[in-house]
N, C-alpha and C. Protein backbone atom coordinates (compact mmCIF):
# COMPACT_ATOMS: atom_id res chain seq x y z
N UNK A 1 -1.85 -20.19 -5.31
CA UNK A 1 -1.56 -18.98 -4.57
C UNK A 1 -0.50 -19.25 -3.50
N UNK A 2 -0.75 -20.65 -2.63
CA UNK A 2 0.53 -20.88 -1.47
C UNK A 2 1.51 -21.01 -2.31
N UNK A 3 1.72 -21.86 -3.77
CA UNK A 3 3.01 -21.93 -4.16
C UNK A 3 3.97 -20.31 -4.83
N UNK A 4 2.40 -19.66 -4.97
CA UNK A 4 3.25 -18.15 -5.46
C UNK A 4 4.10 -17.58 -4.20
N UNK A 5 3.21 -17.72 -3.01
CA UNK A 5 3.36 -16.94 -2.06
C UNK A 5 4.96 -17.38 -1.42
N UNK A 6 4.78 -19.11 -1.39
CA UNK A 6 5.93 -19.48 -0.78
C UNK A 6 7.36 -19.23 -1.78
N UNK A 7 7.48 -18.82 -2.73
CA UNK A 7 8.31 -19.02 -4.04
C UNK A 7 8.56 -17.30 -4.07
N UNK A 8 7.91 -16.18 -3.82
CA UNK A 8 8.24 -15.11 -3.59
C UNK A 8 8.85 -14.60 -2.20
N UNK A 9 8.29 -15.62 -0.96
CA UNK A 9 9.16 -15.56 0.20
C UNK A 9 10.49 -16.49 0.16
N UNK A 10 10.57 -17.46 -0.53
CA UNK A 10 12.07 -17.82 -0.67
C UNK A 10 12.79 -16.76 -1.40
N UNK A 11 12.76 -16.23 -2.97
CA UNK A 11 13.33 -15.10 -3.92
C UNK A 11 13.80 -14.23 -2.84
N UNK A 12 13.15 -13.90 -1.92
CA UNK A 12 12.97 -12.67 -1.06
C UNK A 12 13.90 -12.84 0.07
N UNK A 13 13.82 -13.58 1.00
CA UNK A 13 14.96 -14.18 1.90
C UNK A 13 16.22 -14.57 1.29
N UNK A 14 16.06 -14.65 0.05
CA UNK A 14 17.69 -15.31 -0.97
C UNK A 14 17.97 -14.36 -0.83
N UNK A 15 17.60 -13.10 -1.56
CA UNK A 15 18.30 -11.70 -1.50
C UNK A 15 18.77 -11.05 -0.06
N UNK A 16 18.21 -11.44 0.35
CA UNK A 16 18.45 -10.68 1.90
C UNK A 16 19.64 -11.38 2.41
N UNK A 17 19.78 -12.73 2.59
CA UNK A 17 21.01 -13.70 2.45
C UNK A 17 22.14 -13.55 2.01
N UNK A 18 22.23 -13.13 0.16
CA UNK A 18 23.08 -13.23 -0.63
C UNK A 18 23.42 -11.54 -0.23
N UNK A 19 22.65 -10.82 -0.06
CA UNK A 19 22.97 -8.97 0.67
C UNK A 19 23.89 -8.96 1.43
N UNK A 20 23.54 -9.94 2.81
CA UNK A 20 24.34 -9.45 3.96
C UNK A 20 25.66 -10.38 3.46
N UNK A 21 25.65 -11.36 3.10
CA UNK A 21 26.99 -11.96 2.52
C UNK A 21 28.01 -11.10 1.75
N UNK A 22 27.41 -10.59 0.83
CA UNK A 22 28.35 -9.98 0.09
C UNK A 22 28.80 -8.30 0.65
N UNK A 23 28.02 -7.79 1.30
CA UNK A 23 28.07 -6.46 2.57
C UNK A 23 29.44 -7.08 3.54
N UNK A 24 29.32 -8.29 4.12
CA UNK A 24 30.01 -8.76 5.27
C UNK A 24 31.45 -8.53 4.49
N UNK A 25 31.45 -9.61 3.33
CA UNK A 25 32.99 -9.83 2.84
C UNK A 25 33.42 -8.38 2.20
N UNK A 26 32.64 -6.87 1.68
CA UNK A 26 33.21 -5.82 1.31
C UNK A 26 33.01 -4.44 2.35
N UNK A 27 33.10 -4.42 3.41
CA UNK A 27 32.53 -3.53 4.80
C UNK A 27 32.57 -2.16 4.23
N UNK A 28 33.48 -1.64 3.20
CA UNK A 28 33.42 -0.50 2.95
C UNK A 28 32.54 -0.42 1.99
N UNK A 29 31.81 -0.82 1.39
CA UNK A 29 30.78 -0.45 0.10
C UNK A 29 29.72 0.51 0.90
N UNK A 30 28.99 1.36 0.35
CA UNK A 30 28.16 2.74 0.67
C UNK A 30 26.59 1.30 1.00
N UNK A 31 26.19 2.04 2.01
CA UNK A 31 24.82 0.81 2.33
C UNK A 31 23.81 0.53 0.92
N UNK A 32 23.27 -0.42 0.94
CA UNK A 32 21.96 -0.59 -0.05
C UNK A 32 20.59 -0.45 0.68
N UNK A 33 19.36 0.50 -0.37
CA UNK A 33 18.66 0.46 0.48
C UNK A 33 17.54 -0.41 -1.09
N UNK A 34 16.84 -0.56 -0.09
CA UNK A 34 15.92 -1.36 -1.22
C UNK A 34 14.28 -0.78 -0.65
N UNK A 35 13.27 -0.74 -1.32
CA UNK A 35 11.97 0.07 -1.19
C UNK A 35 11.01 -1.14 -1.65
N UNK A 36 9.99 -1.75 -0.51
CA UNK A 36 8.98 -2.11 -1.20
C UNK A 36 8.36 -1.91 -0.67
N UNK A 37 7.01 -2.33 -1.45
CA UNK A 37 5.85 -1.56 -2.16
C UNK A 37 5.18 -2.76 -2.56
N UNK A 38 3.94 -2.31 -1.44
CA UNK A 38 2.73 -3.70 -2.02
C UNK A 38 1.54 -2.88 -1.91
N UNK A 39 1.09 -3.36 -3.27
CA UNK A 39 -0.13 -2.57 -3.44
C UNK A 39 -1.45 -3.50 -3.32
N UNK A 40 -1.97 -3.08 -2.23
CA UNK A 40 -2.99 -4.22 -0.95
C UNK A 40 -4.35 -3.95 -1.49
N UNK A 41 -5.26 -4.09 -2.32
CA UNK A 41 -6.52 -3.50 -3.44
C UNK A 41 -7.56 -4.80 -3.42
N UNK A 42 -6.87 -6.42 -2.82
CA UNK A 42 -8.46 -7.05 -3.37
C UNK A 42 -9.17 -7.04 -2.33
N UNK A 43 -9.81 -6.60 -2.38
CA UNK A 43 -11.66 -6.78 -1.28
C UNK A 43 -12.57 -7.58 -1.48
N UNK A 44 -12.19 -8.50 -2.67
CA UNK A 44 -13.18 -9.48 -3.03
C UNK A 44 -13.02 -11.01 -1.99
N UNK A 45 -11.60 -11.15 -2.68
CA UNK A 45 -11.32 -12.58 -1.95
C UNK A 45 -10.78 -12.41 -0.34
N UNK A 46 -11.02 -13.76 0.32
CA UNK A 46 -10.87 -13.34 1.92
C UNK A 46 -9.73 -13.63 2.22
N UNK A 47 -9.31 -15.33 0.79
CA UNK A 47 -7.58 -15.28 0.89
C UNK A 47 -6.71 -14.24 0.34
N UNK A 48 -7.02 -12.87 0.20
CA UNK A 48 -6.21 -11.78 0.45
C UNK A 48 -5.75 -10.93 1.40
N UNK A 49 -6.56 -11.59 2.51
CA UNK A 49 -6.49 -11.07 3.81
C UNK A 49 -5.39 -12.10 4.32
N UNK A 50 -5.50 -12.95 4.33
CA UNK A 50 -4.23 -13.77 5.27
C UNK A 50 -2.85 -13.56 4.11
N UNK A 51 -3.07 -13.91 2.86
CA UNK A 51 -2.19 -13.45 2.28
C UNK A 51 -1.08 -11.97 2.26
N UNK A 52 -1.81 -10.78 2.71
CA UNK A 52 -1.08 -9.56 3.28
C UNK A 52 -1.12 -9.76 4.60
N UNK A 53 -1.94 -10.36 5.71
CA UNK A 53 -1.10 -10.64 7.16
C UNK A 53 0.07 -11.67 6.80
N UNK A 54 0.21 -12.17 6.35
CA UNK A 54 1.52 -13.02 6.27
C UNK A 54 2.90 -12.26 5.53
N UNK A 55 2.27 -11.57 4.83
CA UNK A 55 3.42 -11.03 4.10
C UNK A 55 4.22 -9.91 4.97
N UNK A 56 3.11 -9.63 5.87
CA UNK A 56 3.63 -8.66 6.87
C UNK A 56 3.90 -8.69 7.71
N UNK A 57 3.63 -9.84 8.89
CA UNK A 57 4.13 -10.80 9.55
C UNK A 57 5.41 -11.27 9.34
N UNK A 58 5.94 -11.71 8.00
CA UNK A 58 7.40 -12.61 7.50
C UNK A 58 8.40 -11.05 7.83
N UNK A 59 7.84 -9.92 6.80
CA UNK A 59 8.50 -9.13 6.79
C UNK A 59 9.20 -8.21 8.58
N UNK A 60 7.95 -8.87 9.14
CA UNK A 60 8.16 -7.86 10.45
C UNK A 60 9.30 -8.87 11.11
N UNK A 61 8.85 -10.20 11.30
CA UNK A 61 10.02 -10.76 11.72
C UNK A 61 11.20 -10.72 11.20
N UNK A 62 11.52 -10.55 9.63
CA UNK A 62 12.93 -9.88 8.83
C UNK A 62 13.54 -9.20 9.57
N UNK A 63 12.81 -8.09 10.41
CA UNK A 63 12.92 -7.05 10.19
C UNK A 63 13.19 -5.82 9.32
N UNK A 64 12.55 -6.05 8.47
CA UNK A 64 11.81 -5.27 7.58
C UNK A 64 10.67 -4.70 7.38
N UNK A 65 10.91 -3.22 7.03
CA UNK A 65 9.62 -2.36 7.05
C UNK A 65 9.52 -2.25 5.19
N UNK A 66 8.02 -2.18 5.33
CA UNK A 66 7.50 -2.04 3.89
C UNK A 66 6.79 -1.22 3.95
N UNK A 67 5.88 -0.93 2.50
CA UNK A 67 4.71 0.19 2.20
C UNK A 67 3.76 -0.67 2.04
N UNK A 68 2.68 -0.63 2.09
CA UNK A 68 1.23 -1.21 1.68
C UNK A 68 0.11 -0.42 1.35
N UNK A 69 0.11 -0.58 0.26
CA UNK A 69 -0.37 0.57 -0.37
C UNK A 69 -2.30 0.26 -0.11
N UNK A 70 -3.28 0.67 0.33
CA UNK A 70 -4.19 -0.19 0.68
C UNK A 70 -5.30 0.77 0.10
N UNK A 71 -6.63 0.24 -0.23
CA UNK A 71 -7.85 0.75 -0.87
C UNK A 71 -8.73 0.89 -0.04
N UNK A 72 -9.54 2.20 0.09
CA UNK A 72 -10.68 2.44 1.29
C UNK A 72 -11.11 1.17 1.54
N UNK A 73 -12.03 -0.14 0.32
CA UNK A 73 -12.73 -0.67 0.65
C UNK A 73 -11.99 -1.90 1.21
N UNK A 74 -10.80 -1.97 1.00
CA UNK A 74 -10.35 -3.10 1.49
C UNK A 74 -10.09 -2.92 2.72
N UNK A 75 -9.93 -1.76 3.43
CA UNK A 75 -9.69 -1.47 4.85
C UNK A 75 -11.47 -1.72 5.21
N UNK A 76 -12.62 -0.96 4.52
CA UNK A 76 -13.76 -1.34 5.26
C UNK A 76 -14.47 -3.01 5.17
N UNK A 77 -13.79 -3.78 4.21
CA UNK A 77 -14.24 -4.96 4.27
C UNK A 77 -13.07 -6.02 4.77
N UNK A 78 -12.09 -5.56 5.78
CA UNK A 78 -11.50 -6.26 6.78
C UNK A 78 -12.17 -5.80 7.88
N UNK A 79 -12.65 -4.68 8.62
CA UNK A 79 -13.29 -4.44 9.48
C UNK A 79 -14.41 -5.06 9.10
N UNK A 80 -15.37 -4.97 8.15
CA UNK A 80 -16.56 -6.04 8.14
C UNK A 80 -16.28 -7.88 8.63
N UNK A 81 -15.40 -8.29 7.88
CA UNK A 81 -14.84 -9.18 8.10
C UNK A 81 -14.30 -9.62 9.71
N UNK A 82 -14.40 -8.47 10.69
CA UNK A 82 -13.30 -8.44 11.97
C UNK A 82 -11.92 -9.02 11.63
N UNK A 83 -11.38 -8.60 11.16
CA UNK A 83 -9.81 -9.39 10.27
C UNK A 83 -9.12 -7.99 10.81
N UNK A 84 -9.12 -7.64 12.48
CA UNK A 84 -8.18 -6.74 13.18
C UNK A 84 -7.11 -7.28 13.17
N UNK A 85 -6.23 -8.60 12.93
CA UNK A 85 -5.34 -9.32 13.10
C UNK A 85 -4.63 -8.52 11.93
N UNK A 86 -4.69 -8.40 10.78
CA UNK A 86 -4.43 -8.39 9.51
C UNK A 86 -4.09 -6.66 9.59
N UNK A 87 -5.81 -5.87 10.39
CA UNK A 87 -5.19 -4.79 10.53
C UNK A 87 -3.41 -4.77 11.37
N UNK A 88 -3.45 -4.72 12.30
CA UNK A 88 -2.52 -5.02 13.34
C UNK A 88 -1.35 -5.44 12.62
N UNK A 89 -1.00 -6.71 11.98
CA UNK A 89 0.29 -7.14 11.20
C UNK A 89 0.63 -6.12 10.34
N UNK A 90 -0.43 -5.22 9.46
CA UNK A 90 0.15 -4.19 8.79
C UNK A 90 0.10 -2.76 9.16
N UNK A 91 0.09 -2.65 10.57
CA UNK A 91 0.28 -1.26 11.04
C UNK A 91 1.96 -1.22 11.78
N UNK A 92 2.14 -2.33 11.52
CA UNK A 92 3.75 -2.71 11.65
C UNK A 92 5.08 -1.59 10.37
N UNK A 93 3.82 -1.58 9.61
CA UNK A 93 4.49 -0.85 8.25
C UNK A 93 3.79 0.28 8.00
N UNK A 94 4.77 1.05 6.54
CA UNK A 94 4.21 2.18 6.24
C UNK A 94 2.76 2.20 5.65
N UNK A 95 1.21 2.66 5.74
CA UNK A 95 0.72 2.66 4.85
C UNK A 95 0.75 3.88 4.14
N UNK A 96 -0.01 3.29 2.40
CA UNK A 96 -0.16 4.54 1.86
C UNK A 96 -1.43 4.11 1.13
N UNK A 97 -1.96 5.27 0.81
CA UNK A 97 -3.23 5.33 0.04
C UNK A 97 -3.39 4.82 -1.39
N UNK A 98 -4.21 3.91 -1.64
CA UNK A 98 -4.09 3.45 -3.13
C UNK A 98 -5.64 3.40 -3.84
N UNK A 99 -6.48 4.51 -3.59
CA UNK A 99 -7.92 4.80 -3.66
C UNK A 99 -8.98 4.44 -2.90
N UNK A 100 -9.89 4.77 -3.50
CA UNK A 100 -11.06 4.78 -2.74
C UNK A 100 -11.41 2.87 -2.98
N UNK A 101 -11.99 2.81 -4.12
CA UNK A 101 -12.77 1.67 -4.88
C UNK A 101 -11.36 1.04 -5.66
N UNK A 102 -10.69 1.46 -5.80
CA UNK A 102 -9.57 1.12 -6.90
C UNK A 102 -10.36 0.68 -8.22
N UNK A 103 -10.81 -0.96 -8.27
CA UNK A 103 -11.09 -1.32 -9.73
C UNK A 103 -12.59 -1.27 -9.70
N UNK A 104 -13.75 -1.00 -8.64
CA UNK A 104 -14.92 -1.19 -8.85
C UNK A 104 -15.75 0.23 -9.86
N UNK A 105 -16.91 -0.18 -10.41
CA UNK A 105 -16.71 0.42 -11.66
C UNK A 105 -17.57 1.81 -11.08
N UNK A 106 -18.06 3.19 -11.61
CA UNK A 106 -17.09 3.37 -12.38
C UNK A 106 -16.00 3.63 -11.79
N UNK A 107 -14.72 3.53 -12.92
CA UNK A 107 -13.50 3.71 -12.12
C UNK A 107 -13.12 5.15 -12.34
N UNK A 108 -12.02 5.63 -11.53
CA UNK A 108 -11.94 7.37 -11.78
C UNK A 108 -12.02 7.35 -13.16
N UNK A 109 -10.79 7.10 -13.91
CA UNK A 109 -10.74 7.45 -15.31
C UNK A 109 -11.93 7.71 -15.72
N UNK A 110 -13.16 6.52 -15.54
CA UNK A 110 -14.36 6.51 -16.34
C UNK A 110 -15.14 7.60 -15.90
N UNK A 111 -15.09 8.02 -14.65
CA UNK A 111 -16.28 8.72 -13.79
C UNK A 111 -15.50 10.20 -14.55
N UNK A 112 -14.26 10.20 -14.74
CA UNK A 112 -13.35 11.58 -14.71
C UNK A 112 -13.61 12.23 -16.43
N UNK A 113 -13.88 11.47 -17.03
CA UNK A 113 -13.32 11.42 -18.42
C UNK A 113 -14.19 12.46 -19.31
N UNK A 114 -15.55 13.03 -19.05
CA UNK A 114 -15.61 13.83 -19.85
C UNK A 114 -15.75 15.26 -18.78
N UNK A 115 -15.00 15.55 -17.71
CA UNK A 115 -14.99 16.31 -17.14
C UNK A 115 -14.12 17.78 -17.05
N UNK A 116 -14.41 18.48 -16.89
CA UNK A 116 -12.87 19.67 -17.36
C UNK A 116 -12.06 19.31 -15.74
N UNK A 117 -10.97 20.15 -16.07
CA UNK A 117 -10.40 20.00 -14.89
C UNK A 117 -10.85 20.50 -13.67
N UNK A 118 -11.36 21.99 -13.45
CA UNK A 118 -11.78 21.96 -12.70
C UNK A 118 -12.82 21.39 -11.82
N UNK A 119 -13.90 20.69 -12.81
CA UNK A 119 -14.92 19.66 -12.07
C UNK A 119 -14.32 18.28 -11.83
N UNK A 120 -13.36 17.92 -12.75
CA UNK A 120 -13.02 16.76 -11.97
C UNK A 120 -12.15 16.77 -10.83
N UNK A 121 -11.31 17.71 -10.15
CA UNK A 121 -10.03 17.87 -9.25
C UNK A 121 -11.83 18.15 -8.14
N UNK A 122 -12.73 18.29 -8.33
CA UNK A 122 -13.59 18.79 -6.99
C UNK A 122 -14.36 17.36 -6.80
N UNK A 123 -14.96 16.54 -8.08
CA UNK A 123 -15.62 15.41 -8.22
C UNK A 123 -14.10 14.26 -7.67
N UNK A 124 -12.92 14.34 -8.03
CA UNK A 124 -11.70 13.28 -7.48
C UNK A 124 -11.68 13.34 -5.69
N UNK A 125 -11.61 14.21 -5.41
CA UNK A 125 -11.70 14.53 -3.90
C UNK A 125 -12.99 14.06 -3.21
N UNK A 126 -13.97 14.84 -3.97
CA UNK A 126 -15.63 14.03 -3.33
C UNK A 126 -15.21 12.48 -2.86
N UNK A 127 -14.78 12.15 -4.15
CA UNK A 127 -14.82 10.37 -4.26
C UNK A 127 -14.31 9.66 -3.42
N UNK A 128 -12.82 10.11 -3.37
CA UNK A 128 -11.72 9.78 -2.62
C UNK A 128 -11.74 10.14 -1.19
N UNK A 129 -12.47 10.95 -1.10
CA UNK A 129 -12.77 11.33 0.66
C UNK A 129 -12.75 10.46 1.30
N UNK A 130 -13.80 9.61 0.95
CA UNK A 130 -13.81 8.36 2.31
C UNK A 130 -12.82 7.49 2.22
N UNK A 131 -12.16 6.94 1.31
CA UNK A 131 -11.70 6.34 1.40
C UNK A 131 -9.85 6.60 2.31
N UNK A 132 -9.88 7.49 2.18
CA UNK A 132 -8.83 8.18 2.88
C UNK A 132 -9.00 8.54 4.47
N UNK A 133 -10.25 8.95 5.00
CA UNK A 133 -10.71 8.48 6.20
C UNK A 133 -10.67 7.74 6.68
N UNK A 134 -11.29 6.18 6.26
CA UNK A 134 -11.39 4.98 6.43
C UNK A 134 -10.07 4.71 7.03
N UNK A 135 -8.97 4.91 6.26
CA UNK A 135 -7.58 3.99 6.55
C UNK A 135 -6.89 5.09 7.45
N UNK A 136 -7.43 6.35 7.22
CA UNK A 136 -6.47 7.35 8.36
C UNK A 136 -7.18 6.40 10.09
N UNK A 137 -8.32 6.26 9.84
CA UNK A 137 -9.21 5.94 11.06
C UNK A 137 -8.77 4.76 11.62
N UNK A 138 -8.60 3.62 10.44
CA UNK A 138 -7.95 2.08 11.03
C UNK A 138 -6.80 2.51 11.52
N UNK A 139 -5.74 2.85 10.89
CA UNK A 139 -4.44 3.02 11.26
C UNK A 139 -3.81 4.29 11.96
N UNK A 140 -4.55 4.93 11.95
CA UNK A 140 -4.29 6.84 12.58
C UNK A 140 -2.57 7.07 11.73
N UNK A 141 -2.75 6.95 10.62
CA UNK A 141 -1.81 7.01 10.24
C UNK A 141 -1.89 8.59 9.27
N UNK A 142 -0.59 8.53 9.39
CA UNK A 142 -0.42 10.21 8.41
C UNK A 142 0.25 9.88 7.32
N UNK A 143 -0.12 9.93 5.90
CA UNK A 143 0.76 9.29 4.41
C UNK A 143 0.59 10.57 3.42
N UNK A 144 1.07 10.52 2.52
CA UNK A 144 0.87 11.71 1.63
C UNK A 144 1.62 10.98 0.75
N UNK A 145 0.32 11.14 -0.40
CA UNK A 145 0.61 10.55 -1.92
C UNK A 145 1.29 11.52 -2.55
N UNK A 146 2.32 11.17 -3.47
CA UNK A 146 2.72 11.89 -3.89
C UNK A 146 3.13 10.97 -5.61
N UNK A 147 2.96 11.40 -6.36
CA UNK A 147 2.88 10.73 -7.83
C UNK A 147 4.42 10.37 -7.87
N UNK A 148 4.99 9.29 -8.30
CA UNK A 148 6.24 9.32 -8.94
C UNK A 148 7.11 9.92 -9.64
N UNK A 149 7.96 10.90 -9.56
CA UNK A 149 8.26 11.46 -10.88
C UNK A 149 7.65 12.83 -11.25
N UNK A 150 6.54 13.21 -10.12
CA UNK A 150 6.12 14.59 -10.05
C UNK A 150 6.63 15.98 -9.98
N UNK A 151 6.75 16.75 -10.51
CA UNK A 151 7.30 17.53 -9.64
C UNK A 151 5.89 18.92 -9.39
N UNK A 152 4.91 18.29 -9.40
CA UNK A 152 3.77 19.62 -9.36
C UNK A 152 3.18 19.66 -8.23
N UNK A 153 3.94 20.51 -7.06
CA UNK A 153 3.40 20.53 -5.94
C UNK A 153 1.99 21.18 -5.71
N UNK A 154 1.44 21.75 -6.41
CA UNK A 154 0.21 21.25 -6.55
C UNK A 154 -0.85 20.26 -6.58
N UNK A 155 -0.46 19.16 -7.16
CA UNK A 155 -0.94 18.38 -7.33
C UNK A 155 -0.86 17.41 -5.64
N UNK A 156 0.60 17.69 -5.34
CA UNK A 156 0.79 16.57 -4.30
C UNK A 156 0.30 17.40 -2.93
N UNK A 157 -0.21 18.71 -3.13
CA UNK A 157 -0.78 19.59 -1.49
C UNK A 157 -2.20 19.10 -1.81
N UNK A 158 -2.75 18.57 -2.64
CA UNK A 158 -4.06 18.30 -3.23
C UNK A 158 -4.01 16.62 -2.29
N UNK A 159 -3.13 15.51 -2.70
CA UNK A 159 -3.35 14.76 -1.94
C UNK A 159 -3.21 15.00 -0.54
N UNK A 160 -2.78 15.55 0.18
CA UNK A 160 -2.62 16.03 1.41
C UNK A 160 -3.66 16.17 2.00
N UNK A 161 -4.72 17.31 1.40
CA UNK A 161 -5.74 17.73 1.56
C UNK A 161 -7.25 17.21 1.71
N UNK A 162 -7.02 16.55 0.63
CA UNK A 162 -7.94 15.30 1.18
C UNK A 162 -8.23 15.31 2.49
C-alpha cells in the first residue's frame, strides 16, 4: 500500500512539474485545468484513514484542491475512530457524496431491484438519508450530486433534496 501510495504521489508531482514547465516555455497556451476525484468508501480498514489524510495533506500543500467523494459510514466510523485529524485534512477540499453503505450488503441495486420506480425513488432516499446528514454534519458542507452525463434535472433536484 506505501509503495502504491508513494508511486502515485511521485506520477502526480511529475505531472504537475512537467505542467508548469511546459506552461512557462509557451505563456500563451489557454490554461489547463485538471479535476480529481477520489472516491473515499473503505470503512473497514483503519489504514484508509491515514491513507486519505495524506493524500489530502500532500495535495493541500500542492496547493491543490480535490473532490473526495466519501460514504455515510466512512464519515461515521472516523468519528467512531476520533480520526478528526483526517476529518480536518479533508475539509481542505471539495466533498461529495458517494452513498450511504456504498458496498455493505444489501446494496442499492439489490435492495432496488424488484421495485417499480416509484417505490424505489421513496425507498433510495429513506436509505440514503443518513448518510447524507452524517457528512453534511462533519463537514457543514453543501454538495449536490449530480450523475455524469445527465441531463434529467429531475433526477439531480432529487439529489439535492435529500
Amino acid at each position: 500500500m506505501k509503495a502504491l501510495f508513494a508511486a502515485l504521489s511521485l506520477m502526480l508531482l511529475m505531472a504537475f512539474v512537467s505542467l508548469g514547465v511546459s506552461l512557462a516555455q509557451t505563456p500563451n497556451l489557454a490554461p489547463v485545468y485538471v479535476t480529481l476525484w477520489f472516491d473515499t468508501e473503505d470503512y473497514i480498514l483503519p489504514q484508509s484513514d491515514d491513507a486519505a489524510k495524506r493524500l489530502a495533506e500532500m495535495l493541500t500543500r500542492l496547493g491543490v484542491k480535490a473532490t473526495f467523494k466519501l460514504v455515510g459510514e466512512k464519515v461515521r466510523v472516523l468519528k467512531q475512530r476520533n480520526r478528526l485529524d483526517v476529518i480536518a485534512a479533508l475539509k481542505k477540499h471539495e466533498i461529495g457524496y458517494h452513498s450511504n453503505t456504498h458496498s455493505m450488503q444489501p446494496t442499492i441495486a439489490v435492495e432496488l431491484q424488484h421495485m417499480d420506480w416509484a417505490e424505489g425513488h421513496r425507498a433510495f432516499f429513506k436509505r440514503e438519508k443518513q448518510g447524507v446528514n452524517d457528512i453534511l454534519q462533519a463537514f457543514i458542507a453543501i454538495f449536490m450530486c449530480v450523475r455524469p452525463g445527465s441531463r434529467n434535472d429531475e433526477t439531480n433536484q432529487g439529489c439535492l433534496a435529500l
